[in-house]
Protein backbone atom coordinates (compact mmCIF):
# COMPACT_ATOMS: atom_id res chain seq x y z
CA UNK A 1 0.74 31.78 49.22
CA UNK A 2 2.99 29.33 51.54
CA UNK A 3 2.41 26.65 49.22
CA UNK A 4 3.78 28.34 46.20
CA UNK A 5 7.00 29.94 47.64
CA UNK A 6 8.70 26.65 47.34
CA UNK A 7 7.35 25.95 44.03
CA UNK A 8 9.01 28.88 42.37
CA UNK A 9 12.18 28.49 44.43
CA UNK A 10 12.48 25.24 42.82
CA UNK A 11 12.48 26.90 39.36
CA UNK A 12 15.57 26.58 37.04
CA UNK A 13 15.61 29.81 36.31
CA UNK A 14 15.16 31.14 39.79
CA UNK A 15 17.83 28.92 40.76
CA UNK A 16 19.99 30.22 38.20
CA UNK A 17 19.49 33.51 38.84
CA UNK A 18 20.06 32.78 42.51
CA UNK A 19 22.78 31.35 41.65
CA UNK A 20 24.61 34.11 40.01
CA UNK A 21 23.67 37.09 42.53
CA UNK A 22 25.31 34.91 44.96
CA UNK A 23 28.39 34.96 43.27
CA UNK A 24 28.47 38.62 42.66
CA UNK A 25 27.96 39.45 46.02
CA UNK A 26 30.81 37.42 47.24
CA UNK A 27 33.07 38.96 43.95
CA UNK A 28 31.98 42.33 45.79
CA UNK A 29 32.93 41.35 49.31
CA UNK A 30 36.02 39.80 48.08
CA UNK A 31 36.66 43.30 46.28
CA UNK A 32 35.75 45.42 49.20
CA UNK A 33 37.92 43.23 51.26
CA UNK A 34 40.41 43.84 49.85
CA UNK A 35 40.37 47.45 49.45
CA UNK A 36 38.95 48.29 52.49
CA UNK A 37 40.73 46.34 54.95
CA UNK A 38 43.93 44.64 55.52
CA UNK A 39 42.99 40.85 55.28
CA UNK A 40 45.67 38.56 55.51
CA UNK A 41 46.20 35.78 52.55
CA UNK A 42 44.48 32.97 54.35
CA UNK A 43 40.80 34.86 54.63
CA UNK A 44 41.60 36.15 50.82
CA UNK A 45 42.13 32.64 49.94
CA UNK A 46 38.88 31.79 51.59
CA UNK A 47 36.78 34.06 49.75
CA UNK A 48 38.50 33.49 46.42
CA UNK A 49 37.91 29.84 46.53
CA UNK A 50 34.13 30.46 47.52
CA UNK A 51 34.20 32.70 44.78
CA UNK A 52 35.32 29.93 42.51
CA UNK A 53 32.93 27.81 43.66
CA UNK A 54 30.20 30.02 43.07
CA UNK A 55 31.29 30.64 39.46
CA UNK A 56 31.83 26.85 38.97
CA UNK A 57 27.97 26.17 40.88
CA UNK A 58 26.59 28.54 38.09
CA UNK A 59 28.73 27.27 35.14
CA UNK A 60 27.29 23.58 36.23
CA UNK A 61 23.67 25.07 36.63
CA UNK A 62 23.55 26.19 33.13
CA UNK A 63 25.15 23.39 31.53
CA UNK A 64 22.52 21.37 33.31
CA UNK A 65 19.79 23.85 32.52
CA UNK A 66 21.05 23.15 28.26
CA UNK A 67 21.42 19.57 28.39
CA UNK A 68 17.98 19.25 30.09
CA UNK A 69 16.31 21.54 27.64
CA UNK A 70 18.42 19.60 24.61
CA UNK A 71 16.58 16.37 25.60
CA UNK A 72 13.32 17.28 26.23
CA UNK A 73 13.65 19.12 22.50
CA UNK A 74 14.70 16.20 21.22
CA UNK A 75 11.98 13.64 22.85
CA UNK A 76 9.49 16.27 21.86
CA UNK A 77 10.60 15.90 18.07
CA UNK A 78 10.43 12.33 18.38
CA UNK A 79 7.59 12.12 19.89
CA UNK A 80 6.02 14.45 17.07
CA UNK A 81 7.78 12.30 14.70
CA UNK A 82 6.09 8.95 16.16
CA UNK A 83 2.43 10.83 16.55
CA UNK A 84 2.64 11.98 12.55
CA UNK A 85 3.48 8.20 11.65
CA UNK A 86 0.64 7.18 13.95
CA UNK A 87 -1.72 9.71 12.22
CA UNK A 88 -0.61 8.54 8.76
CA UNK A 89 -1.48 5.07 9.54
CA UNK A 90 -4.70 5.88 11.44
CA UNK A 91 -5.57 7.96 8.22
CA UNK A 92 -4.68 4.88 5.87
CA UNK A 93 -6.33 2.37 7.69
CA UNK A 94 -9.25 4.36 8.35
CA UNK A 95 -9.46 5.08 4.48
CA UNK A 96 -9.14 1.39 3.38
CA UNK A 97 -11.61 0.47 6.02
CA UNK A 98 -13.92 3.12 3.99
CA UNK A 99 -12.88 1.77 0.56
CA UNK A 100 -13.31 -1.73 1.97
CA UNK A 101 -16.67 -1.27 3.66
CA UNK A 102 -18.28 0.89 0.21
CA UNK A 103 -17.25 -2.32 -1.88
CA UNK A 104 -18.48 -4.62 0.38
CA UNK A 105 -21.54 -3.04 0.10
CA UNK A 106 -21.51 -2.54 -3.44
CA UNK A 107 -21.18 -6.37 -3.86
CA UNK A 108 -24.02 -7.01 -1.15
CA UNK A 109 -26.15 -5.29 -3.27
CA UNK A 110 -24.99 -6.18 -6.76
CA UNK A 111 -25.99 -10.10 -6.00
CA UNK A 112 -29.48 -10.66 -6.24
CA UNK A 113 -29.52 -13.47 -3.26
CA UNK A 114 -30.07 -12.27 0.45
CA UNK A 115 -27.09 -11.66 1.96
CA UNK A 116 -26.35 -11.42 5.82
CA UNK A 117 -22.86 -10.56 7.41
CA UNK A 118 -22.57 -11.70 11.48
CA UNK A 119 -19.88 -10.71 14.05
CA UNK A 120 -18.30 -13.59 16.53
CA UNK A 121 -21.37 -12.98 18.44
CA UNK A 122 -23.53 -14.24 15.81
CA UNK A 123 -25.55 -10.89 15.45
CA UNK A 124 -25.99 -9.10 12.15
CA UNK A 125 -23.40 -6.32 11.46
CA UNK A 126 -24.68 -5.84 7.67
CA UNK A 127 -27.47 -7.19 4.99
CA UNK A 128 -28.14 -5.76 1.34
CA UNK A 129 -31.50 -4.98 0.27
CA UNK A 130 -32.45 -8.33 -1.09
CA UNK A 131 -32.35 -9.59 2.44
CA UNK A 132 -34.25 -6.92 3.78
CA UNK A 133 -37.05 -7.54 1.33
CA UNK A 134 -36.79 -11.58 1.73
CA UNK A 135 -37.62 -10.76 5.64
CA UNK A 136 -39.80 -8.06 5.39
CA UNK A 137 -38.44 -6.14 8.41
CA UNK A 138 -36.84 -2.72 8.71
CA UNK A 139 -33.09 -2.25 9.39
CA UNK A 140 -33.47 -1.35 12.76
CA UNK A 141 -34.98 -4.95 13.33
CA UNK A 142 -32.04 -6.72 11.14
CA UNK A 143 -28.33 -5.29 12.49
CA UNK A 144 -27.32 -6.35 15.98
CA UNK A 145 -29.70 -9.27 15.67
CA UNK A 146 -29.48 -12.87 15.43
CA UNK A 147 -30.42 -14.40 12.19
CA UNK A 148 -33.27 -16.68 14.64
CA UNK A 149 -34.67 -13.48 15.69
CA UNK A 150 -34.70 -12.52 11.88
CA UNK A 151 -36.12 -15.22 10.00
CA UNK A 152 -38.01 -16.86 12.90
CA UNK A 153 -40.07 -19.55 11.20
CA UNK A 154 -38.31 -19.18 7.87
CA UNK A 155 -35.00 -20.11 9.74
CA UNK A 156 -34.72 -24.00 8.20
CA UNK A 157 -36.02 -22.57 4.76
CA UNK A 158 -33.74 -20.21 4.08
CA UNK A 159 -30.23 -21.86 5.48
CA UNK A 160 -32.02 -25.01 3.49
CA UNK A 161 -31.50 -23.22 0.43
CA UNK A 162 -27.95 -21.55 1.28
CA UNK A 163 -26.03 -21.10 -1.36
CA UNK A 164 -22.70 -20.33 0.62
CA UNK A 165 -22.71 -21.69 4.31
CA UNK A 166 -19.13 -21.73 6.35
CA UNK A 167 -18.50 -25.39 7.88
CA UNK A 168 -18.56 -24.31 11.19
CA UNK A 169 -21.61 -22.46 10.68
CA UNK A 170 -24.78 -25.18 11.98
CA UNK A 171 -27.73 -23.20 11.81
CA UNK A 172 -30.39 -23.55 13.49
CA UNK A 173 -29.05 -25.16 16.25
CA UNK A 174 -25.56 -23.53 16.71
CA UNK A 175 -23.93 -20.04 16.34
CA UNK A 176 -21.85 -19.03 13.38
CA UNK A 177 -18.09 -18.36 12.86
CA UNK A 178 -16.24 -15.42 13.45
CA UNK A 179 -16.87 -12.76 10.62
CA UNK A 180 -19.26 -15.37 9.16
CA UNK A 181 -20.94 -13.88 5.17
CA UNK A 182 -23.83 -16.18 4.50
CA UNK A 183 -25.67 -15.94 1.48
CA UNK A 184 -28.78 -16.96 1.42
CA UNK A 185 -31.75 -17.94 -0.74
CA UNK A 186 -35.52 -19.50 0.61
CA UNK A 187 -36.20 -23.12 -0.41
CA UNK A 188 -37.64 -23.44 -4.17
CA UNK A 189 -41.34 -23.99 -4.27
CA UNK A 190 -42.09 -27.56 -5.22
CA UNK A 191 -43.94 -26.22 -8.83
CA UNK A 192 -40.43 -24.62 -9.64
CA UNK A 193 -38.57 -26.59 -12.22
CA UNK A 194 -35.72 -28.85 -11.08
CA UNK A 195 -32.72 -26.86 -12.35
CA UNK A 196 -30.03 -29.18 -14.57
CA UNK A 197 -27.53 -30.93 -12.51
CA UNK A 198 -24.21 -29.66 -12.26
CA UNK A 199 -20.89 -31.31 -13.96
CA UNK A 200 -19.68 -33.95 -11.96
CA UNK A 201 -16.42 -32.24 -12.62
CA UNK A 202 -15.04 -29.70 -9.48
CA UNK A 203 -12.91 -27.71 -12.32
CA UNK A 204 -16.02 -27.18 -14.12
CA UNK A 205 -18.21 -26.30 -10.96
CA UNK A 206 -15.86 -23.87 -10.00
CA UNK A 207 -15.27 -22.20 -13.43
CA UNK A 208 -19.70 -22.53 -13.46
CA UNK A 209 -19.38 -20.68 -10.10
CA UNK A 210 -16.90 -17.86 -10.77
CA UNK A 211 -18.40 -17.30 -14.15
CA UNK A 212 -22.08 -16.68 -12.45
CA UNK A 213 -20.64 -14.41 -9.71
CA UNK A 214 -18.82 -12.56 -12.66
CA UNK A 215 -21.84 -12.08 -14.23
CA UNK A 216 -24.16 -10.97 -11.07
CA UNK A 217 -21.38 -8.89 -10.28
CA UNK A 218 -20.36 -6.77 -13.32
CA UNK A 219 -24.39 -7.89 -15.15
CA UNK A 220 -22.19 -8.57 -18.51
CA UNK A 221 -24.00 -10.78 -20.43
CA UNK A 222 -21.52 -10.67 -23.60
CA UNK A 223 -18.14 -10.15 -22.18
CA UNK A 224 -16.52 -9.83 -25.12
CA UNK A 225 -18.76 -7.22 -26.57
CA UNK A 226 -18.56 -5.40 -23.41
CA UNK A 227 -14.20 -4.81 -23.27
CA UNK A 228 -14.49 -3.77 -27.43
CA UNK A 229 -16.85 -1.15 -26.65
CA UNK A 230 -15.06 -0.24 -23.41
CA UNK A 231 -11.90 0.21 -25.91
CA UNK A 232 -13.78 1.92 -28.42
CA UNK A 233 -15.24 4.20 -25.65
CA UNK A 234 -11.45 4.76 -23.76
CA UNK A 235 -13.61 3.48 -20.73
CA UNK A 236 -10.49 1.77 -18.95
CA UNK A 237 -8.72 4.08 -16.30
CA UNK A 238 -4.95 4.06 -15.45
CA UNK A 239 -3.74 4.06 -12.09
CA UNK A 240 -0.08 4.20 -10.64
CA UNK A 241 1.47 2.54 -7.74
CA UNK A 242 4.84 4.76 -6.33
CA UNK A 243 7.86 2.18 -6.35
CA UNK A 244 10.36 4.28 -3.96
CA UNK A 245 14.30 4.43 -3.52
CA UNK A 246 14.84 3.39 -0.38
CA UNK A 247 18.39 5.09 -0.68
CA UNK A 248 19.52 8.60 -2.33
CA UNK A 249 21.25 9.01 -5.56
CA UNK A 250 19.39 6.24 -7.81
CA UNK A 251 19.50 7.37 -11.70
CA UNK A 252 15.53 6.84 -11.24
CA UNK A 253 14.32 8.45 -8.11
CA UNK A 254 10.07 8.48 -9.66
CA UNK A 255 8.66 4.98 -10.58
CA UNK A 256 5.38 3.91 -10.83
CA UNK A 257 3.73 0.74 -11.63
CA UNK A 258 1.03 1.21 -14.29
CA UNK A 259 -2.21 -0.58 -13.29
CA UNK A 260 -5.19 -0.86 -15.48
CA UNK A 261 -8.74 -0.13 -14.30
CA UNK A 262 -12.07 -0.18 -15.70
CA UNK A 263 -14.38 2.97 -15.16
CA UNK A 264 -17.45 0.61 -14.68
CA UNK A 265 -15.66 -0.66 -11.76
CA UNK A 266 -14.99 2.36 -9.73
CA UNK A 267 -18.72 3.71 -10.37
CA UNK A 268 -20.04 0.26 -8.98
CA UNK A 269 -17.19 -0.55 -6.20
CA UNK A 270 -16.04 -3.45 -7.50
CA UNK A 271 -13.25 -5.33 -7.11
CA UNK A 272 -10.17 -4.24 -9.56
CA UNK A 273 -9.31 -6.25 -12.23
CA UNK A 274 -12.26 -8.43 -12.55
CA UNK A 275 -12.30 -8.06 -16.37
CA UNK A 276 -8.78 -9.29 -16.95
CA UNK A 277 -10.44 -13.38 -16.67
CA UNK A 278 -12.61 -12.35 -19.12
CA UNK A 279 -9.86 -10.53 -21.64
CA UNK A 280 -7.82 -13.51 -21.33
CA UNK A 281 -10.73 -16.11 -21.76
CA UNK A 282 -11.56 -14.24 -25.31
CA UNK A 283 -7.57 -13.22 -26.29
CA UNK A 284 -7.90 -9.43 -25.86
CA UNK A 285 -4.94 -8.99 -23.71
CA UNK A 286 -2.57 -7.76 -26.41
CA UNK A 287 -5.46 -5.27 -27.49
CA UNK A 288 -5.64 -4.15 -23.70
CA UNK A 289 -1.20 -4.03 -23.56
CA UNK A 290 -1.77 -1.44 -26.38
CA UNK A 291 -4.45 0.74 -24.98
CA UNK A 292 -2.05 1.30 -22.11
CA UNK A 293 1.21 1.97 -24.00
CA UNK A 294 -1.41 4.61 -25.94
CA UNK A 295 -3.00 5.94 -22.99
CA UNK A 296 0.44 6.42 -21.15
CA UNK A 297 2.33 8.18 -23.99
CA UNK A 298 -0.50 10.58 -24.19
CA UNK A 299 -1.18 11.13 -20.29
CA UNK A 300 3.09 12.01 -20.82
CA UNK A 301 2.91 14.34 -23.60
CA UNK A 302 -0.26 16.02 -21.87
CA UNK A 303 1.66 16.70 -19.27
CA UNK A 304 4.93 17.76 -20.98
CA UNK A 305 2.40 19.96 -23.16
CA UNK A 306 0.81 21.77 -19.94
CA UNK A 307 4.71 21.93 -18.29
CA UNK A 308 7.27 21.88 -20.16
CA UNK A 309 9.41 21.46 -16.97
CA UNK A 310 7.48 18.30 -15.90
CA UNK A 311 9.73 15.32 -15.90
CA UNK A 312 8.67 12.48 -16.92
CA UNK A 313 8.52 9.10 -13.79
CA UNK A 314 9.57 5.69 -14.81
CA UNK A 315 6.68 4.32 -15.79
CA UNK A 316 6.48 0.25 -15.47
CA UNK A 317 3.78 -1.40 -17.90
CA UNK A 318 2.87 -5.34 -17.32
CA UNK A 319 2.69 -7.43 -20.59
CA UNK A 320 0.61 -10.11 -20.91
CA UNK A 321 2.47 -13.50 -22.27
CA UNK A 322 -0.06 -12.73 -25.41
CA UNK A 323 1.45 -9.17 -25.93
CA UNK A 324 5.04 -11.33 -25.92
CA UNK A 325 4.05 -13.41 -28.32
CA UNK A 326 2.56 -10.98 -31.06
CA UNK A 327 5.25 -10.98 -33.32
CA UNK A 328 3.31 -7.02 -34.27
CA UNK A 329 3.33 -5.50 -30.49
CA UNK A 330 6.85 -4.23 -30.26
CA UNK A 331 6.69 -2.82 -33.91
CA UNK A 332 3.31 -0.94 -32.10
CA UNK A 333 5.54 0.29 -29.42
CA UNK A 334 8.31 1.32 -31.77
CA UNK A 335 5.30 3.49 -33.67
CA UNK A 336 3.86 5.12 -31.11
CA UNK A 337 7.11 6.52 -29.68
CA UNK A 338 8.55 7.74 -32.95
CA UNK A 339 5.48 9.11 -34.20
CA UNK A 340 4.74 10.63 -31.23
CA UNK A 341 8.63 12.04 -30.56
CA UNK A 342 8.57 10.36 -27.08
CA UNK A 343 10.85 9.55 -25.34
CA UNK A 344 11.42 5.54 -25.00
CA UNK A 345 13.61 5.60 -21.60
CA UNK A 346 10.25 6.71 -19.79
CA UNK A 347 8.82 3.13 -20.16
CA UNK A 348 10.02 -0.40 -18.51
CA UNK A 349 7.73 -3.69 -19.57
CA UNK A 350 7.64 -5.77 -16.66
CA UNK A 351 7.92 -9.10 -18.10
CA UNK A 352 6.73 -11.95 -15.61
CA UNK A 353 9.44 -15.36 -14.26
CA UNK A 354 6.39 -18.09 -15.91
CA UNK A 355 6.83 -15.98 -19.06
CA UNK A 356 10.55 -15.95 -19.25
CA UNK A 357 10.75 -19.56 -18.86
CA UNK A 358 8.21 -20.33 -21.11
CA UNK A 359 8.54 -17.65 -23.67
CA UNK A 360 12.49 -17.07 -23.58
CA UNK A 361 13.15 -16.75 -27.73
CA UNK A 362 10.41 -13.83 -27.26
CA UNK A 363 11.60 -12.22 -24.45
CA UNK A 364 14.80 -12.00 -26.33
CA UNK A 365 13.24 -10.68 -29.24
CA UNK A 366 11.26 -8.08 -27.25
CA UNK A 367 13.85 -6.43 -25.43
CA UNK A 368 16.43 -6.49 -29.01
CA UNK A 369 13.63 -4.93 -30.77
CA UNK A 370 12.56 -2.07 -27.61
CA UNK A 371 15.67 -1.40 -25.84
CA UNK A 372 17.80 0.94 -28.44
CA UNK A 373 14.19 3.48 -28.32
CA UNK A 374 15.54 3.69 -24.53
CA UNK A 375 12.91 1.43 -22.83
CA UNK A 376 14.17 -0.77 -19.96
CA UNK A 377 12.83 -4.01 -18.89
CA UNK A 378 12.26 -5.60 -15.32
CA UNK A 379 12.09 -9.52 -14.25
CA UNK A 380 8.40 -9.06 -12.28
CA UNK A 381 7.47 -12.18 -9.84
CA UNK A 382 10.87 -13.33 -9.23
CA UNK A 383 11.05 -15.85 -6.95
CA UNK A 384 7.48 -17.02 -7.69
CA UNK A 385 8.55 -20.24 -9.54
CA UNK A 386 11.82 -21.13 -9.17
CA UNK A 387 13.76 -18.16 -8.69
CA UNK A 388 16.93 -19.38 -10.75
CA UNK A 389 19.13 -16.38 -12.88
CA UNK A 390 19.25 -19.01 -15.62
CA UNK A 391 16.78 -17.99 -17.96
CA UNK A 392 18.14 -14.01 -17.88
CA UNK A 393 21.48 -15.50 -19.04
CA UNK A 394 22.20 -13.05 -22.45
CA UNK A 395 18.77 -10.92 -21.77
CA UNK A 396 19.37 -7.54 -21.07
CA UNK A 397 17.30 -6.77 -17.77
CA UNK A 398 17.78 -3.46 -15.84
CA UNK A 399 15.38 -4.49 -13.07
CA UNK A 400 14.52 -7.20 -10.68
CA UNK A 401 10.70 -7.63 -8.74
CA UNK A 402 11.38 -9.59 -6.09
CA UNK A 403 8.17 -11.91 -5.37
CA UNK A 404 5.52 -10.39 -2.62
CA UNK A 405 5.29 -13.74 -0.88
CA UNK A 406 8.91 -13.87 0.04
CA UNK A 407 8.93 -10.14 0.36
CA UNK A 408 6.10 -10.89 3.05
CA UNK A 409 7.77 -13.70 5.07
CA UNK A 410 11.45 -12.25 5.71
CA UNK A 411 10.49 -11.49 9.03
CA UNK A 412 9.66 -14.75 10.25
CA UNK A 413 11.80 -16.76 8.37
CA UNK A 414 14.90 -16.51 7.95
CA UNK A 415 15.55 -18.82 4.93
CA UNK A 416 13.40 -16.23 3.15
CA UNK A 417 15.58 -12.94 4.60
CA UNK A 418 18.84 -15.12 3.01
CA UNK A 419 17.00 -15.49 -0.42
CA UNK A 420 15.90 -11.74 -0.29
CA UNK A 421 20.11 -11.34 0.65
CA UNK A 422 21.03 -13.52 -1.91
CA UNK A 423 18.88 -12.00 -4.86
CA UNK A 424 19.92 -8.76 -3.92
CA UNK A 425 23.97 -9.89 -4.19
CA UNK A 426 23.28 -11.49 -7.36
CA UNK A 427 21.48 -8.01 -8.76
CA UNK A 428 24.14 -5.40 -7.41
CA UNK A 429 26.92 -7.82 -9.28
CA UNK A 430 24.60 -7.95 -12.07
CA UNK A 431 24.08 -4.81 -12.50
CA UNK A 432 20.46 -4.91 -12.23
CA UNK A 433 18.33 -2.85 -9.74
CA UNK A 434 16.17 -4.66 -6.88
CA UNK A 435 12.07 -3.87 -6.37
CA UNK A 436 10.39 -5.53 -3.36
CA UNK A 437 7.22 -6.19 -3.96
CA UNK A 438 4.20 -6.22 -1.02
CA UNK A 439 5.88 -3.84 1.70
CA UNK A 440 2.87 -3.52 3.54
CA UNK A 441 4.86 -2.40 7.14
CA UNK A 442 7.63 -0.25 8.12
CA UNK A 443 9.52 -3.22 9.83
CA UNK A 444 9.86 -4.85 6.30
CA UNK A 445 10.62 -1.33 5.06
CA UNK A 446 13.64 -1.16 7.59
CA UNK A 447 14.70 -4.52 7.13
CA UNK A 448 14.89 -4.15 3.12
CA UNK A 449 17.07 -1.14 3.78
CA UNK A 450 19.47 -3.16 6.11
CA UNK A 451 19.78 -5.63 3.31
CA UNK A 452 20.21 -2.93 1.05
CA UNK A 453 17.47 -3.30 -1.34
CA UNK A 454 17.57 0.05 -3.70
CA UNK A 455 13.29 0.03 -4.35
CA UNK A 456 10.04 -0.59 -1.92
CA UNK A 457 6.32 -1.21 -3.55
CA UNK A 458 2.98 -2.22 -1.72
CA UNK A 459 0.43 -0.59 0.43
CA UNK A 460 3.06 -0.10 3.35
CA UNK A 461 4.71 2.54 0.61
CA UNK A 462 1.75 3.92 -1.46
CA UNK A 463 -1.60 3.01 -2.30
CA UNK A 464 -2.65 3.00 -5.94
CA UNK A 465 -4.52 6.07 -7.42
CA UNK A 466 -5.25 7.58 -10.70
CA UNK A 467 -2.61 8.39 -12.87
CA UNK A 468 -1.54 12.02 -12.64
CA UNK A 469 -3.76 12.60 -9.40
CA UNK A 470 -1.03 13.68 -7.26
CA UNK A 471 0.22 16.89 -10.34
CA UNK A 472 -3.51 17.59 -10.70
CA UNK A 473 -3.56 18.21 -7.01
CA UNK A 474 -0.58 19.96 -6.70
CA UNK A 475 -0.98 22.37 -9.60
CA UNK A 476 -4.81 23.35 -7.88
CA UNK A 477 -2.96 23.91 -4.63
């Protein structure tokens, strides 16, 4: 009981209270001093300036007593502010770790060779099926084991036949690299026939080598047959990437980058975009510019149909140098929005700084063709080749990408942060709006406000999703 008196004396609001009966019971002494006896002025003086103290002790306690509770209100709020930034990141990490361990999975078990993925220590963190049958041994007896206690006697055999080995990696004598993927396959028997050498060439080996991963990753033996059924079939997917205002009062305060996936690749877990070589190789990118200009003016009018309050975000759609070329594209995009009574100002082509350079008579013709239906037009990639406002001279262009690799660097160098500057001068006299591209942390994100940058894209803003998840979602909640 002794040791608690003085804790509760020492309470504010003990003190306070204290604090106050003290100076009413000298306010009643002083009263009753004065009415009940004849005190001269010196001992009323007294008591009126203890009095005044008292009042002045309890108007300081108070004050105190505020300020105090002000500033713990206001560390509390920013450390709640701090802890939700913290869980948002925790959350995002934690989910790209997911998405990034289910696709490297996926691909482990896609290939058809053994494949074995080791820590620093040189022990086995992960192996697809193919390398559990090549050993014979459970998983237990695989992860958080060397590959020596693995293969054993089959060591030289299957590192022999290696079909990817890091440099540094000197099996069986030495221990891997860091994060080391080695992808292995046993020695040919000597009755197996000698396969045909490869071109002496190194562009040709690699195009060989990319070609036969793209084909033991997606198992596409016609390519071309494959994307014209996957059009016929609407099997491509569009996603969205939020491009945000990093200030209020912008004329377009929803963007979205339009990103095109195919459904075979999110059932499998495979890498986005793996198709688009493949398009290219066999001239199919036009075809694939106009599935998406379809795809999107539908997804809008859907939308529009099921709320007729829904506005519409500024949708950004990359064209291919072939869709710039086709003298017949922008008549297709003319088409679909009058035919379809939709409205032009919800789409901006993002037309790349190689293309404009290379392409500039069709760049002009593009946008004179597109831009009285209301569709806008941004320069995507700037900065990626030379980063000169020459080749926009007489091209309308409403917005300006500025390239993710300088986007990425302005922090460490500063002859980057005075280009970023410098761009974004040149597009506020312009009259053109400035995207950065690859804000993947909120110190870039507060530095591109600083410079005064008016729009923020990359994984440090918004991960791509499907297009129209986020309505779906709210209009179930």
């Amino acid at each position: 009981m002794s040791m608690r008196l003085p804790a509760f004396l020492r309470r504010r609001a003990v003190q306070l209270a204290a604090a106050i009966l003290a100076s009413v019971l000298v306010g009643a002494c002083l009263a009753a001093a004065v009415h009940y006896t004849e005190a001269g002025p010196a001992w009323l003086t007294f008591l009126g300036g203890v009095l005044f103290a008292s009042v002045l002790a309890v108007a300081s306690n108070a004050s105190r007593a505020e300020w105090a509770v002000l500033r713990r209100t206001r560390q509390l709020e920013r450390v709640k502010v701090k802890l939700e930034q913290a869980n948002t990141r925790r959350a995002s990490a934690t989910e790209a770790f997911r998405s990034a361990d289910a696709r490297l999975r996926g691909l482990g078990e896609a290939l058809g060779a053994a494949v074995f993925l080791l820590d620093r220590e040189g022990r086995c963190c992960f192996h697809n099926s193919a390398a559990a049958r090549a050993t014979g041994k459970r998983r237990e007896l695989i992860d958080g084991h060397e590959l020596p206690e693995i293969l054993g006697q089959d060591l030289e055999a299957f590192c022999a036949g290696a079909q990817l080995v890091p440099q540094r990696a000197t099996y069986p004598a030495g221990a891997p690299a860091e994060g080391t993927c080695l992808i292995l396959a046993p020695r040919a028997p000597a009755s197996a026939p000698i396969p045909a050498a490869p071109p002496a060439d190194d562009t040709s080996r690699n195009t060989l080598y990319l070609k036969e991963i793209a084909r033991e990753l997606t198992g596409w033996d016609d390519p071309r047959a494959k994307l014209t059924r996957a059009l016929q079939e609407d099997r491509f997917v569009l996603f969205e990437q939020k491009i945000v205002p990093l200030e209020l009062g912008h004329d377009d305060p929803l963007c979205s980058e339009i990103l095109l996936r195919l459904q075979e690749e999110e059932d499998l877990l495979l890498p986005p975009g793996g198709f688009l070589p493949e398009a290219e190789r066999f001239g199919m990118m036009e075809e694939l510019d106009r599935w998406v200009v379809k795809a999107l003016i539908g997804h809008c009018l859907q939308q529009r149909k099921r709320d007729p309050s829904w506005r519409a975000p500024l949708y950004c759609v990359n064209l291919s140098s072939a869709a710039l070329r086709a003298p017949n594209f922008a008549h297709y995009v003319q088409q679909q929005i009058q035919a379809r009574g939709f409205d032009g100002r919800g789409l901006c082509f993002e037309l790349g700084e190689p293309e404009l350079i290379a392409l500039p008579a069709e760049a002009r013709r593009l946008v004179a063709m597109l831009a009285p239906f209301g569709c806008r037009f941004t320069v995507d990639a700037f900065g990626s080749v030379k980063g000169s406002f020459a080749p926009l001279k007489d091209l309308h262009v409403d917005f300006m990408k500025i390239d993710g690799v300088v986007i990425q660097n302005i922090l460490r160098d500063p002859a980057q942060l005075a280009r970023v500057r410098a761009i974004n001068a040149v597009c506020r006299k312009s009259g053109m709006r400035s995207i950065a591209e690859f804000v993947e942390n909120h110190e870039t994100l507060t530095a591109l406000r600083r410079i005064g940058v008016d729009y923020a894209q990359g994984f440090g803003v918004a991960v791509p999703g499907p297009l129209g998840a986020a309505e779906r979602l709210a209009a179930v909640g």
